[in-house]
PDB file of N, CA and C in Angstrom:
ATOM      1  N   UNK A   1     184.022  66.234  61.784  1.00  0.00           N
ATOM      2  CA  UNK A   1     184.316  65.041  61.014  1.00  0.00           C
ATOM      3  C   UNK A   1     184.676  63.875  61.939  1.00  0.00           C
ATOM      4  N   UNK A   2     185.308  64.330  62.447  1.00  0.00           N
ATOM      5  CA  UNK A   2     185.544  63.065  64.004  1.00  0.00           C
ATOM      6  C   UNK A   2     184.482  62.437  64.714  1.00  0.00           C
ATOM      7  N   UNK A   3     183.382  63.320  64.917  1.00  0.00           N
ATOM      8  CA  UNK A   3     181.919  62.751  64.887  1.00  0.00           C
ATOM      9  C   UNK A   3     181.648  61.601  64.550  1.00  0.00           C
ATOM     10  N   UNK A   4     181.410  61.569  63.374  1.00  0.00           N
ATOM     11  CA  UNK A   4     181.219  60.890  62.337  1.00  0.00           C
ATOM     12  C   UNK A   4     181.798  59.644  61.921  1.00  0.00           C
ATOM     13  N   UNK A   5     183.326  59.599  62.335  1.00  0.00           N
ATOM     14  CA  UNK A   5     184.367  58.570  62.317  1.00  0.00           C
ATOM     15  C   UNK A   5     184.842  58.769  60.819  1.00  0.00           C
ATOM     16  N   UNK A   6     184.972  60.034  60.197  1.00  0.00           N
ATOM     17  CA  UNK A   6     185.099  60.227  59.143  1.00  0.00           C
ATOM     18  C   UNK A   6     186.558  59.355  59.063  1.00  0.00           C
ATOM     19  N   UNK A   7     186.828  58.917  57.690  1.00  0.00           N
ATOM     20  CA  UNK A   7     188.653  59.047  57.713  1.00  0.00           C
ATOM     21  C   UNK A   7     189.257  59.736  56.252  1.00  0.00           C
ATOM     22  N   UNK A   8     188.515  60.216  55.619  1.00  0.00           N
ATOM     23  CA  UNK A   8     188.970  61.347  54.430  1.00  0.00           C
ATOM     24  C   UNK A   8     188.277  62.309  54.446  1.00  0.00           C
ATOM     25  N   UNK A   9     188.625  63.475  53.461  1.00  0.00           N
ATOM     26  CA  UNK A   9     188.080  64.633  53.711  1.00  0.00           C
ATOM     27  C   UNK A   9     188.719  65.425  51.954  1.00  0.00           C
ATOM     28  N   UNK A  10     187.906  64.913  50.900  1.00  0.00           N
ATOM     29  CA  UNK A  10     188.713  65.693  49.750  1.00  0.00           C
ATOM     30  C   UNK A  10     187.971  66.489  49.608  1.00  0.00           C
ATOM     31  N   UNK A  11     188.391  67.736  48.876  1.00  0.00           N
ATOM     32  CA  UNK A  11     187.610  68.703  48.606  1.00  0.00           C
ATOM     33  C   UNK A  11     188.119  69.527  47.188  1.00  0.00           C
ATOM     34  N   UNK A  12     187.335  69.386  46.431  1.00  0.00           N
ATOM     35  CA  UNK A  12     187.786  69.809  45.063  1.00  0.00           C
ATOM     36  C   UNK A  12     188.188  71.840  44.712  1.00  0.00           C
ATOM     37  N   UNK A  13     187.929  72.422  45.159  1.00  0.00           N
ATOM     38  CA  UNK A  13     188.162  73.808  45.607  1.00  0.00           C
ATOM     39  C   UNK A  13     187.493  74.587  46.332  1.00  0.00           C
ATOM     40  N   UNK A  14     188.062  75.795  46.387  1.00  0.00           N
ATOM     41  CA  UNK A  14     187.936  76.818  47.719  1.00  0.00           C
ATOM     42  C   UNK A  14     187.141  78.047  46.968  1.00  0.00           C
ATOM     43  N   UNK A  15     186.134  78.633  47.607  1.00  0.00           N
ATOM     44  CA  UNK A  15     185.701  80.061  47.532  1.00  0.00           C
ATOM     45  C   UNK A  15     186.278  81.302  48.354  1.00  0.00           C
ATOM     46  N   UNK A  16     186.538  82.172  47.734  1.00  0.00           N
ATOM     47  CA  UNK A  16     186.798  83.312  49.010  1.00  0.00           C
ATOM     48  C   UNK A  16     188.064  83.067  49.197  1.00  0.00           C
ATOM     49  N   UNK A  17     187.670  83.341  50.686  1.00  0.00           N
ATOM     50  CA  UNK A  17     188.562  83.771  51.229  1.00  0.00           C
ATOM     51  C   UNK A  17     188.749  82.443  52.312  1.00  0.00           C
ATOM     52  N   UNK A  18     188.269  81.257  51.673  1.00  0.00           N
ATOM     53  CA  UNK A  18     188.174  80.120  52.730  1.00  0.00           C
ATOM     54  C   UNK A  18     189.398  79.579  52.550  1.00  0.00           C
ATOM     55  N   UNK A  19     190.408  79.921  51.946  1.00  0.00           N
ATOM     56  CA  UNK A  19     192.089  79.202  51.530  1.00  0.00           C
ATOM     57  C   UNK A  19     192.701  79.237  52.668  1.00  0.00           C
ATOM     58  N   UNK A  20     192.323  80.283  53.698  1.00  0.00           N
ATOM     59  CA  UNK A  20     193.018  80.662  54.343  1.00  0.00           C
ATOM     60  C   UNK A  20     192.749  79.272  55.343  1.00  0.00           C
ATOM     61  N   UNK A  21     191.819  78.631  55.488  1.00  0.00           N
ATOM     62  CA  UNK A  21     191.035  77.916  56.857  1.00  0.00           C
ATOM     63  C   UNK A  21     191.413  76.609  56.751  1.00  0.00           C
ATOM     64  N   UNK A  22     192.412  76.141  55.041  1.00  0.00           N
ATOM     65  CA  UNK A  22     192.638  74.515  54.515  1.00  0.00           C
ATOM     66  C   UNK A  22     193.436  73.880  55.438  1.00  0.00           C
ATOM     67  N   UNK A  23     192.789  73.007  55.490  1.00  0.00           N
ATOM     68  CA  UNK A  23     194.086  71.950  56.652  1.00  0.00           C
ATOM     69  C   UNK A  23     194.273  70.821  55.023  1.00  0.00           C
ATOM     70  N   UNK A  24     195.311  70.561  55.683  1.00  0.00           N
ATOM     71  CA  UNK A  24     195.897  69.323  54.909  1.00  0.00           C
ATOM     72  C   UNK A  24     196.959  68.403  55.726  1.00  0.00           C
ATOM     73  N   UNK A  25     197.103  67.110  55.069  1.00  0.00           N
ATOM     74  CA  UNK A  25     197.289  66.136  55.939  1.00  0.00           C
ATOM     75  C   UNK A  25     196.361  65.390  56.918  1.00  0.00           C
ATOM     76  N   UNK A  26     197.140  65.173  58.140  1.00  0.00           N
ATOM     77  CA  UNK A  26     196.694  63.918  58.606  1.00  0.00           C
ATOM     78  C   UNK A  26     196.025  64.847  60.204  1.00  0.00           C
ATOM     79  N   UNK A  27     195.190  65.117  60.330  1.00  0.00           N
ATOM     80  CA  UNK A  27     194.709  65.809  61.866  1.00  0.00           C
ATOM     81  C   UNK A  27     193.434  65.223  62.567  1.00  0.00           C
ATOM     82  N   UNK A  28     193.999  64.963  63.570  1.00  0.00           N
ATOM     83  CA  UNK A  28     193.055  64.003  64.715  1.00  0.00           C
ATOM     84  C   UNK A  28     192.251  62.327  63.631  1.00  0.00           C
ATOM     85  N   UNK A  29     193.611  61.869  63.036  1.00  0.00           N
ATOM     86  CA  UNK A  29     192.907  60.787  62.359  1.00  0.00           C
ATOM     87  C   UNK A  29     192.060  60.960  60.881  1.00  0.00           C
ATOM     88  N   UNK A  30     191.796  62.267  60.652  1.00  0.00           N
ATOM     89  CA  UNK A  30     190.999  62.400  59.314  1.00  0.00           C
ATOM     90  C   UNK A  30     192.227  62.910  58.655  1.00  0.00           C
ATOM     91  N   UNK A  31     192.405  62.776  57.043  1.00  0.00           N
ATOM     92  CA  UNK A  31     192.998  63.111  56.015  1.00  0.00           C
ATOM     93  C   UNK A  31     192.598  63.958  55.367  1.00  0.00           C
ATOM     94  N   UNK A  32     192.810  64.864  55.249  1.00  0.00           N
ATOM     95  CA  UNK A  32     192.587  66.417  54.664  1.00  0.00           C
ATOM     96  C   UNK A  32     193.254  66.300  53.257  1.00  0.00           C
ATOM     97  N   UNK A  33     193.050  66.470  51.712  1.00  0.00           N
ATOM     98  CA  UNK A  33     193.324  66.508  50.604  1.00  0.00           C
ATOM     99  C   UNK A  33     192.562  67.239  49.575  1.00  0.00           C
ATOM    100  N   UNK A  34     193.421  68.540  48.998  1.00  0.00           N
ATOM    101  CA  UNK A  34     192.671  69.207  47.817  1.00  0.00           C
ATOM    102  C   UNK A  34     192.763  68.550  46.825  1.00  0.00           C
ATOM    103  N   UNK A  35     192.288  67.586  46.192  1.00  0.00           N
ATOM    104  CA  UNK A  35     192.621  66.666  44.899  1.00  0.00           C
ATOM    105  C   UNK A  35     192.597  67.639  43.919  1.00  0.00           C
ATOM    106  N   UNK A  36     191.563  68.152  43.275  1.00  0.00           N
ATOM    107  CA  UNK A  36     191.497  69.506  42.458  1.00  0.00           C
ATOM    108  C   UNK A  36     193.241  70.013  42.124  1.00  0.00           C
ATOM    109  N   UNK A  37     192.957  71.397  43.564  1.00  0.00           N
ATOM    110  CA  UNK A  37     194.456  72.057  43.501  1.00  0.00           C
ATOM    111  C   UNK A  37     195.724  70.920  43.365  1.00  0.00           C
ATOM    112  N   UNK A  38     195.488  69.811  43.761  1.00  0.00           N
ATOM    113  CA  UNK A  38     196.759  69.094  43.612  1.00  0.00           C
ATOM    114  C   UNK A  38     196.533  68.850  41.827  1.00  0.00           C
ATOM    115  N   UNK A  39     196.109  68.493  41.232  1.00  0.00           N
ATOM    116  CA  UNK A  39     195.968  68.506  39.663  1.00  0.00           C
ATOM    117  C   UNK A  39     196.197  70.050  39.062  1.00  0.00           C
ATOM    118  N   UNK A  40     196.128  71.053  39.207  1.00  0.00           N
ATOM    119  CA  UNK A  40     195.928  72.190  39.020  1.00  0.00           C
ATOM    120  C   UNK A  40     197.301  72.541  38.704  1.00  0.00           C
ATOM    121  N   UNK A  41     198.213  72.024  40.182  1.00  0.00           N
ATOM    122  CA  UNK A  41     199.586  72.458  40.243  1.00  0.00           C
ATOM    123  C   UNK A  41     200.510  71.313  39.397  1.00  0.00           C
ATOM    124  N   UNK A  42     199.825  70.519  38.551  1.00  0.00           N
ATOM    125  CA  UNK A  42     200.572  70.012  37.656  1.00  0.00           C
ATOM    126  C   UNK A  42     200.296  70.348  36.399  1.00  0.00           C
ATOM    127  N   UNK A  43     200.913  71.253  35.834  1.00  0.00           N
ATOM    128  CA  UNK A  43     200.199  70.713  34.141  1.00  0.00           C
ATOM    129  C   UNK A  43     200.218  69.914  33.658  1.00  0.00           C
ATOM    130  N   UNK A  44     201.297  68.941  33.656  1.00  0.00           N
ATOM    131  CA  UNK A  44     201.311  68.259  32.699  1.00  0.00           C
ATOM    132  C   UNK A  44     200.013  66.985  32.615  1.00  0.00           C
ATOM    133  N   UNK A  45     199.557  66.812  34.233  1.00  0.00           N
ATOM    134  CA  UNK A  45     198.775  65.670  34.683  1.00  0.00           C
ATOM    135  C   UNK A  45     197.643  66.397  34.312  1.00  0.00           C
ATOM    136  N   UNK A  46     197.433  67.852  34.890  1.00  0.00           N
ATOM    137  CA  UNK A  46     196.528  68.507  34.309  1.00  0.00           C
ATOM    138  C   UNK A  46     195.542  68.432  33.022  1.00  0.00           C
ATOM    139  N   UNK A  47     196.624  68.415  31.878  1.00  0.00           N
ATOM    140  CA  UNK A  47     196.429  68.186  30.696  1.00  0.00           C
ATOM    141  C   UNK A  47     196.353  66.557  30.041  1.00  0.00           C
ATOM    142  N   UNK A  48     196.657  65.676  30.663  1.00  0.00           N
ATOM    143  CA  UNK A  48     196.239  64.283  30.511  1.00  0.00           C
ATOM    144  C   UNK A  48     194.521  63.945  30.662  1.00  0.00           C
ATOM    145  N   UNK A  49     194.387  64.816  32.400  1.00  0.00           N
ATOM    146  CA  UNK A  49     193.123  64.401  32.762  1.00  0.00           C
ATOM    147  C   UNK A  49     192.109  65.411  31.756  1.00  0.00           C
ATOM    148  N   UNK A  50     192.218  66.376  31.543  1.00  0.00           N
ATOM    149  CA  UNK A  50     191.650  67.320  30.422  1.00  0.00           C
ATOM    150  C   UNK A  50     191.369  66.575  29.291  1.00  0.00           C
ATOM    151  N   UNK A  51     192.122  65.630  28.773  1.00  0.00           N
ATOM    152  CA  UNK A  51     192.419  65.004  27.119  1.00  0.00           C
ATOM    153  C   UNK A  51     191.396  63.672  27.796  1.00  0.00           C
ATOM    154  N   UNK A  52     191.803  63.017  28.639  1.00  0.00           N
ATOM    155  CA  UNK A  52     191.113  61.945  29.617  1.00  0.00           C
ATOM    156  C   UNK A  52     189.000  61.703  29.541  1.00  0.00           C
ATOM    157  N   UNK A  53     189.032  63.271  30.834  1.00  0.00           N
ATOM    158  CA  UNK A  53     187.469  63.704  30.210  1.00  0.00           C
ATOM    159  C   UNK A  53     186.800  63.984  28.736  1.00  0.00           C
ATOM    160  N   UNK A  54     187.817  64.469  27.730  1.00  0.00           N
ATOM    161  CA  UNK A  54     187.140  65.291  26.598  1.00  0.00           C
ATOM    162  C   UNK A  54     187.028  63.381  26.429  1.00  0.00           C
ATOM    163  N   UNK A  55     187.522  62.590  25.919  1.00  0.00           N
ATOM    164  CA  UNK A  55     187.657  61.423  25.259  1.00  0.00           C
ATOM    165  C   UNK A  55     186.655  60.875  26.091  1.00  0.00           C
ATOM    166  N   UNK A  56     186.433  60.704  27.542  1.00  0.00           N
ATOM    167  CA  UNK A  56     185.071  59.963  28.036  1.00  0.00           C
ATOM    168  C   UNK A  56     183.978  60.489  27.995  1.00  0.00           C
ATOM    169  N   UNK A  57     183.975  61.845  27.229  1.00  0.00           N
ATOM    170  CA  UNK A  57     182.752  62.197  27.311  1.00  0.00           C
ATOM    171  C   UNK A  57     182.225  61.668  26.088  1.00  0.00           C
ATOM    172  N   UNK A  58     182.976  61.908  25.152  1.00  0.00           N
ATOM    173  CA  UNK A  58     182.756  61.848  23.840  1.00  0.00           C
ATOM    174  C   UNK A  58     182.133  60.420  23.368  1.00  0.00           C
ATOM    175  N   UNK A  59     182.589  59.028  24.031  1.00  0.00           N
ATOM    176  CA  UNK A  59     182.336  57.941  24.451  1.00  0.00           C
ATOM    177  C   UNK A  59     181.012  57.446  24.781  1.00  0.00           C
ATOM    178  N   UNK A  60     180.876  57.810  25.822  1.00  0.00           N
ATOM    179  CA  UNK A  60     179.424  58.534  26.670  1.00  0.00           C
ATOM    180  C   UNK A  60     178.167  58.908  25.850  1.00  0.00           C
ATOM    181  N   UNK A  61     178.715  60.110  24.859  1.00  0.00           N
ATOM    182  CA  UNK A  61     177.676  60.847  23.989  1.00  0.00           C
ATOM    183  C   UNK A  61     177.229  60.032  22.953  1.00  0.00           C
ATOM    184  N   UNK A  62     178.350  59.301  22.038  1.00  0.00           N
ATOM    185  CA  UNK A  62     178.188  58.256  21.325  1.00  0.00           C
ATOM    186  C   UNK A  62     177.395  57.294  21.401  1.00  0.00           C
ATOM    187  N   UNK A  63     177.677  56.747  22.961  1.00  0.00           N
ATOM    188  CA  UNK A  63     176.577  55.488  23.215  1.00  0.00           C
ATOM    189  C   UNK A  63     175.397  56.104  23.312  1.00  0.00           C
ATOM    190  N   UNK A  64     175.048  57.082  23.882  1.00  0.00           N
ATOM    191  CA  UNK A  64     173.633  57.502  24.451  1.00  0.00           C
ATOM    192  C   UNK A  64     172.790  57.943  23.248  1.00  0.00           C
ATOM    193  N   UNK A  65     173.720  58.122  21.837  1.00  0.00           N
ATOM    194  CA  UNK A  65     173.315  58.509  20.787  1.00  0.00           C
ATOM    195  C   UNK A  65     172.824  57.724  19.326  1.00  0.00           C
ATOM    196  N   UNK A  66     173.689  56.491  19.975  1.00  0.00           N
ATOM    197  CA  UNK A  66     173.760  55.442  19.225  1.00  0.00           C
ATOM    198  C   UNK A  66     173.061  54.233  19.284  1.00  0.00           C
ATOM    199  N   UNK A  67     173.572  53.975  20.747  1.00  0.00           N
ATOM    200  CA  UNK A  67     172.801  53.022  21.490  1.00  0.00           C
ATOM    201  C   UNK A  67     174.088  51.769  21.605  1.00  0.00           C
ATOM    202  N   UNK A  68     174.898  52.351  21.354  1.00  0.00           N
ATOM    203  CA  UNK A  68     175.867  51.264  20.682  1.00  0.00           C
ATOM    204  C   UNK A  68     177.451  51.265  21.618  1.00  0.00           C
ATOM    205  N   UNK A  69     178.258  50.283  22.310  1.00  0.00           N
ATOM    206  CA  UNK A  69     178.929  50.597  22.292  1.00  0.00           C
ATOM    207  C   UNK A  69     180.623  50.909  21.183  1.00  0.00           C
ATOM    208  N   UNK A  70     181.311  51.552  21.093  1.00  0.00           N
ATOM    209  CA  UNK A  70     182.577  51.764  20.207  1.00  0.00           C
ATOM    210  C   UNK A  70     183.796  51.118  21.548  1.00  0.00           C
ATOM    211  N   UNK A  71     184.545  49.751  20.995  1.00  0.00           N
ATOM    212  CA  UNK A  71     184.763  49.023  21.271  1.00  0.00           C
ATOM    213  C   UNK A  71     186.113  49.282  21.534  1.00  0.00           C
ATOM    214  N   UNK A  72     186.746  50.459  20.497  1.00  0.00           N
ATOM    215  CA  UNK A  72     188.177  51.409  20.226  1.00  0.00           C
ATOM    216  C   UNK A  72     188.156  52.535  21.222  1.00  0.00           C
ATOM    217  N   UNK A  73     187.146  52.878  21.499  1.00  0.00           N
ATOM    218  CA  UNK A  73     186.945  54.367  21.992  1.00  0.00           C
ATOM    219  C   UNK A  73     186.716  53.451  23.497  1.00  0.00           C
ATOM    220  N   UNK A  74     186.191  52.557  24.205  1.00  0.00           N
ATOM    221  CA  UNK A  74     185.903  52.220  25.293  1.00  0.00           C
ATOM    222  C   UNK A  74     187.476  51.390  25.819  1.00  0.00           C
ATOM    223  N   UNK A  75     188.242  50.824  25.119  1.00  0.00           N
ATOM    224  CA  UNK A  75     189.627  50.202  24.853  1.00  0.00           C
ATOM    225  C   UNK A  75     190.173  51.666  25.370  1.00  0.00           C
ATOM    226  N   UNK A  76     190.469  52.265  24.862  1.00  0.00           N
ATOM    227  CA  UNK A  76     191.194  54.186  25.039  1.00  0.00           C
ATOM    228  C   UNK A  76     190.849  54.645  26.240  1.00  0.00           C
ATOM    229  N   UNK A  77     189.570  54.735  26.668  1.00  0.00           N
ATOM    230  CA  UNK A  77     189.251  55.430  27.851  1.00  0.00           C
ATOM    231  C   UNK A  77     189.783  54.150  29.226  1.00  0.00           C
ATOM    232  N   UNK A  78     190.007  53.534  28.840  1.00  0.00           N
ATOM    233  CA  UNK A  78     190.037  52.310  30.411  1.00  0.00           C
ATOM    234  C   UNK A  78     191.570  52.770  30.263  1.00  0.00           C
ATOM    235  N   UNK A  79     192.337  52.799  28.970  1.00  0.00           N
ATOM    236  CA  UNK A  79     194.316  52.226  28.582  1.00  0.00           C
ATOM    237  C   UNK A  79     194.492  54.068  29.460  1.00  0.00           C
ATOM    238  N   UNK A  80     193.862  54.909  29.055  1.00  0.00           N
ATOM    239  CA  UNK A  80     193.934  56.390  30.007  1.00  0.00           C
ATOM    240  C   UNK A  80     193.716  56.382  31.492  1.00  0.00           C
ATOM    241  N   UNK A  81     192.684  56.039  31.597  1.00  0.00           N
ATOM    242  CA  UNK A  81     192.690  56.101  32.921  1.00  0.00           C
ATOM    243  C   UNK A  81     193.258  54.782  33.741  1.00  0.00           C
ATOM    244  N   UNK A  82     193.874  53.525  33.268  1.00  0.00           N
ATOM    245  CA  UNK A  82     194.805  52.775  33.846  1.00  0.00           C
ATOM    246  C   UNK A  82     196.015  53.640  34.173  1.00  0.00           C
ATOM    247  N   UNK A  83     196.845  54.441  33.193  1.00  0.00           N
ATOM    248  CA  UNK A  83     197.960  54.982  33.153  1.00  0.00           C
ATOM    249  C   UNK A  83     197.489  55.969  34.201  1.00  0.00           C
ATOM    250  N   UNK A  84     196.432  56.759  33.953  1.00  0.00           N
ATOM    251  CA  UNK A  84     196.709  58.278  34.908  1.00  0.00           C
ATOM    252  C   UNK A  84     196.597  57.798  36.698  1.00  0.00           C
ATOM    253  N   UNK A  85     195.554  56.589  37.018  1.00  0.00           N
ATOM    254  CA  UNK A  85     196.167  56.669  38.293  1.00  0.00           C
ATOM    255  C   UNK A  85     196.544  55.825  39.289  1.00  0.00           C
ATOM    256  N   UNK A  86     198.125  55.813  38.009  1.00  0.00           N
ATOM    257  CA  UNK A  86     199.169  55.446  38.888  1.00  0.00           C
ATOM    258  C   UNK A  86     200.037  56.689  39.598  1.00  0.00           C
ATOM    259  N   UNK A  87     199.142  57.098  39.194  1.00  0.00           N
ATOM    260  CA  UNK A  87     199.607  58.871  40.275  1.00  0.00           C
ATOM    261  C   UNK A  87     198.658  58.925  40.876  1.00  0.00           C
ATOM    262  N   UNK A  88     199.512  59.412  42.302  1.00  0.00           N
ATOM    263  CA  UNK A  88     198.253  59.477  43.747  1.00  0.00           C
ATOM    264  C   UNK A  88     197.246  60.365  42.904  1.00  0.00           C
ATOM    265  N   UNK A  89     197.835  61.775  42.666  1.00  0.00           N
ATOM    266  CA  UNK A  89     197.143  62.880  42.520  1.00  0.00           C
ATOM    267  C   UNK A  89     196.129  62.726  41.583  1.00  0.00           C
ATOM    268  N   UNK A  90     196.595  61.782  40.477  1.00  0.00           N
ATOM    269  CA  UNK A  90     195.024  61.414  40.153  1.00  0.00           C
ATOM    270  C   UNK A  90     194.237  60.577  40.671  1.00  0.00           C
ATOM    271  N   UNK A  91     194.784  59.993  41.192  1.00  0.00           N
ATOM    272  CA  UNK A  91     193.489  58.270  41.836  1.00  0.00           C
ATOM    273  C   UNK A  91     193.087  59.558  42.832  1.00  0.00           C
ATOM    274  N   UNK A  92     193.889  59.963  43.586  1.00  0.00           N
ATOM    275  CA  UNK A  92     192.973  60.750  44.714  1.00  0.00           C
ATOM    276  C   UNK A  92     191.981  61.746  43.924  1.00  0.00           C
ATOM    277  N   UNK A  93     191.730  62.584  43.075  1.00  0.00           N
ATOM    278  CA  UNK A  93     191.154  62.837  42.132  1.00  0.00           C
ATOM    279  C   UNK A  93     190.177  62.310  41.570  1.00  0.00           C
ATOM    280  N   UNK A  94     190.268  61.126  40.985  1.00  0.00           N
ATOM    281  CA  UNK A  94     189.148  60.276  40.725  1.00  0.00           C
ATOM    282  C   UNK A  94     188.178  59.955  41.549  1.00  0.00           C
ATOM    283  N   UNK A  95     188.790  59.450  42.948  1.00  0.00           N
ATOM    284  CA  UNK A  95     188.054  59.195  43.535  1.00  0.00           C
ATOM    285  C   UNK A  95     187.466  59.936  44.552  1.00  0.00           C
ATOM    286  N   UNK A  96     187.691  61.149  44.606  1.00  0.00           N
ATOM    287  CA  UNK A  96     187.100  62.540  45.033  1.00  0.00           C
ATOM    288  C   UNK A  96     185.327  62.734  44.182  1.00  0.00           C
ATOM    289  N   UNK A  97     185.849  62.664  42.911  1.00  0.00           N
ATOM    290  CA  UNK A  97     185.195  62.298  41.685  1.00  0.00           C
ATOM    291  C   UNK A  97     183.842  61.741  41.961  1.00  0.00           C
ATOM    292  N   UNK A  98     184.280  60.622  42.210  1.00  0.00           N
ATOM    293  CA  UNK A  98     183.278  59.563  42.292  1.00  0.00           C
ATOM    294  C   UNK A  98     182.457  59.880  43.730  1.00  0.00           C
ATOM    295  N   UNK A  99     183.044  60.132  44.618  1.00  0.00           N
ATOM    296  CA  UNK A  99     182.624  60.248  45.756  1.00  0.00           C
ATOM    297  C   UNK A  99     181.370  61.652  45.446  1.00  0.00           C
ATOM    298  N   UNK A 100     181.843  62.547  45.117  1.00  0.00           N
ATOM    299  CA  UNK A 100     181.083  63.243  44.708  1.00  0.00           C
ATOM    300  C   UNK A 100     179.790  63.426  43.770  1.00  0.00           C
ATOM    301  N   UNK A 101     179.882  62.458  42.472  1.00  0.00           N
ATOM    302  CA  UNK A 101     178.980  62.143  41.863  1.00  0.00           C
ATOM    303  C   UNK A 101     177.834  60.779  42.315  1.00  0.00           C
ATOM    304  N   UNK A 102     178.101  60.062  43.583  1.00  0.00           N
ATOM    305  CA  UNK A 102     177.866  59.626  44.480  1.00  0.00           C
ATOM    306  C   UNK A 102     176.621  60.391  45.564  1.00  0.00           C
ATOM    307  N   UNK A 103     177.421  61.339  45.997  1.00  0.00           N
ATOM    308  CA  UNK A 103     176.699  62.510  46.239  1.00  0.00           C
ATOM    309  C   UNK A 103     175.531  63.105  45.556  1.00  0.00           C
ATOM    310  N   UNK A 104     176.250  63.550  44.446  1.00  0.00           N
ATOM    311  CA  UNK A 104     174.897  63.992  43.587  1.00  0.00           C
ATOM    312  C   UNK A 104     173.367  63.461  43.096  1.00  0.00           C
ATOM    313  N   UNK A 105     173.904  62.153  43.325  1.00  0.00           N
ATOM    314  CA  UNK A 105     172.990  60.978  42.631  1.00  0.00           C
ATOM    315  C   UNK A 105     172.391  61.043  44.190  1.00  0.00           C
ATOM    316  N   UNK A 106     172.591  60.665  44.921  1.00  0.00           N
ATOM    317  CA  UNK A 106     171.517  60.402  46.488  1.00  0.00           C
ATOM    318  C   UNK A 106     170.753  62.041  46.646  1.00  0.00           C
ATOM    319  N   UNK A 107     171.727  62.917  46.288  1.00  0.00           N
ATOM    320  CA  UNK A 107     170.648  63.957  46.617  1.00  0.00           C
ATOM    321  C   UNK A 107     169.435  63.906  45.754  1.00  0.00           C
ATOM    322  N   UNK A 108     169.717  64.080  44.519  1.00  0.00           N
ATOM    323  CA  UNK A 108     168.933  64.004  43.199  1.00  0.00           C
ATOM    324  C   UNK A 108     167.375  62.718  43.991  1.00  0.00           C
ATOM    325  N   UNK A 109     168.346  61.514  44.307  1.00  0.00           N
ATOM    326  CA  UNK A 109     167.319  60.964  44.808  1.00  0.00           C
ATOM    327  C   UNK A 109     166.121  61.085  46.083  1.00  0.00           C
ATOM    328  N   UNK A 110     167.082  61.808  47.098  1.00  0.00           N
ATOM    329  CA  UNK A 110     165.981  61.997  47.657  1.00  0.00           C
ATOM    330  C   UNK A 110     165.160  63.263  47.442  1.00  0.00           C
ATOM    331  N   UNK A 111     165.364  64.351  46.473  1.00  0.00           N
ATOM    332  CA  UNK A 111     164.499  65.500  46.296  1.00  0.00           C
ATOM    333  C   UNK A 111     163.661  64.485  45.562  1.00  0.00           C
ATOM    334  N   UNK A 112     163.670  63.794  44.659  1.00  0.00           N
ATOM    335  CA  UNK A 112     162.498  63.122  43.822  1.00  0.00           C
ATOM    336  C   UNK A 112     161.817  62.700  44.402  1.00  0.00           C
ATOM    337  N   UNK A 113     162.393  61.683  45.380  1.00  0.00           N
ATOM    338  CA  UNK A 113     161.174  60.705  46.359  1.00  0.00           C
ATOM    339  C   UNK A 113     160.513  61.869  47.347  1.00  0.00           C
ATOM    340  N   UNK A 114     160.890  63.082  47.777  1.00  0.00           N
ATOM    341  CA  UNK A 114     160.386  63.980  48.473  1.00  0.00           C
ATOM    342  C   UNK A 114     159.130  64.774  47.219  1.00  0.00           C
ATOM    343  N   UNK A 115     159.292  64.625  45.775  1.00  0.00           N
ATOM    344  CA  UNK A 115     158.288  65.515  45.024  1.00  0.00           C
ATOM    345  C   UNK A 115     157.764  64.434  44.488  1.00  0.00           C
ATOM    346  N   UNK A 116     158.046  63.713  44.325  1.00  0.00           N
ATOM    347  CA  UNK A 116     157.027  62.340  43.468  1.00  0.00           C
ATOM    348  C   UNK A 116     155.581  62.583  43.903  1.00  0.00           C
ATOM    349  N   UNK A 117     155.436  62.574  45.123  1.00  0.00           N
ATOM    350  CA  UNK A 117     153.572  62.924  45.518  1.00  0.00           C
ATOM    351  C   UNK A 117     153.141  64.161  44.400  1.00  0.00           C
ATOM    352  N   UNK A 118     153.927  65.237  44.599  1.00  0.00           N
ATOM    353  CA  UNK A 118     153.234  66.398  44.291  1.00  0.00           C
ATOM    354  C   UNK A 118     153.017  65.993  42.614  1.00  0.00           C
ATOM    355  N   UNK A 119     154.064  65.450  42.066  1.00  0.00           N
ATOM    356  CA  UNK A 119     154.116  65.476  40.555  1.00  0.00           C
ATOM    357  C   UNK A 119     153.480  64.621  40.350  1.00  0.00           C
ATOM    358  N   UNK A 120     152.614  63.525  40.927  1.00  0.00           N
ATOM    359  CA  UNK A 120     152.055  62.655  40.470  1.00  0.00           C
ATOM    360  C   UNK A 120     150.367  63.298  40.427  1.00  0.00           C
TER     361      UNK A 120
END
């Protein structure tokens, strides 16, 4: 990661027997953070961000179904996630989140631009 000039490093959970290998904190300049397990070990935040997703999804499904946005339901999801992160553990969370679905979207993109020939 130092390579790289990384300066974060979140990681949403562990397989195995890899728990054993977690750094956390601050080492050689990169920031090591389980955002995940840090939500995990709260319930109560736990259960905000749980109530949080079910309500943005639901949002989400609506528009894509409707075509429409719900003006109450889009009001709710911003007044939730204003409140939840004013806790590290969620902003760090979120933006683990994002970083990740970030991720997903460039991969997604380049397997397409790599099969577009064939499928065309």
């Amino acid at each position: 990661m130092e390579k790289y000039n990384t300066k974060y490093c979140i990681y949403g959970h562990l397989h195995g027997k890899s728990h054993v290998n977690v750094l956390e904190g601050n080492i050689n300049g990169v920031n090591y953070k389980m955002a995940r397990e840090a939500i995990k070990l709260n319930s109560n935040l736990s259960k905000k961000i749980e109530e949080f997703d079910k309500l943005r999804y639901e949002t989400q499904l609506e528009v894509m179904q409707t075509g429409k946005n719900n003006p109450e339901k889009l009001q709710k999801v911003q007044e939730k996630y204003a409140e939840l992160i004013e806790q590290i553990d969620a902003k760090n969370y979120f933006e683990a989140e994002t970083r990740f679905n970030v991720l997903v979207a460039d991969i997604n993109k380049i397997i397409g631009e790599a099969i577009k020939d064939v499928m065309n």
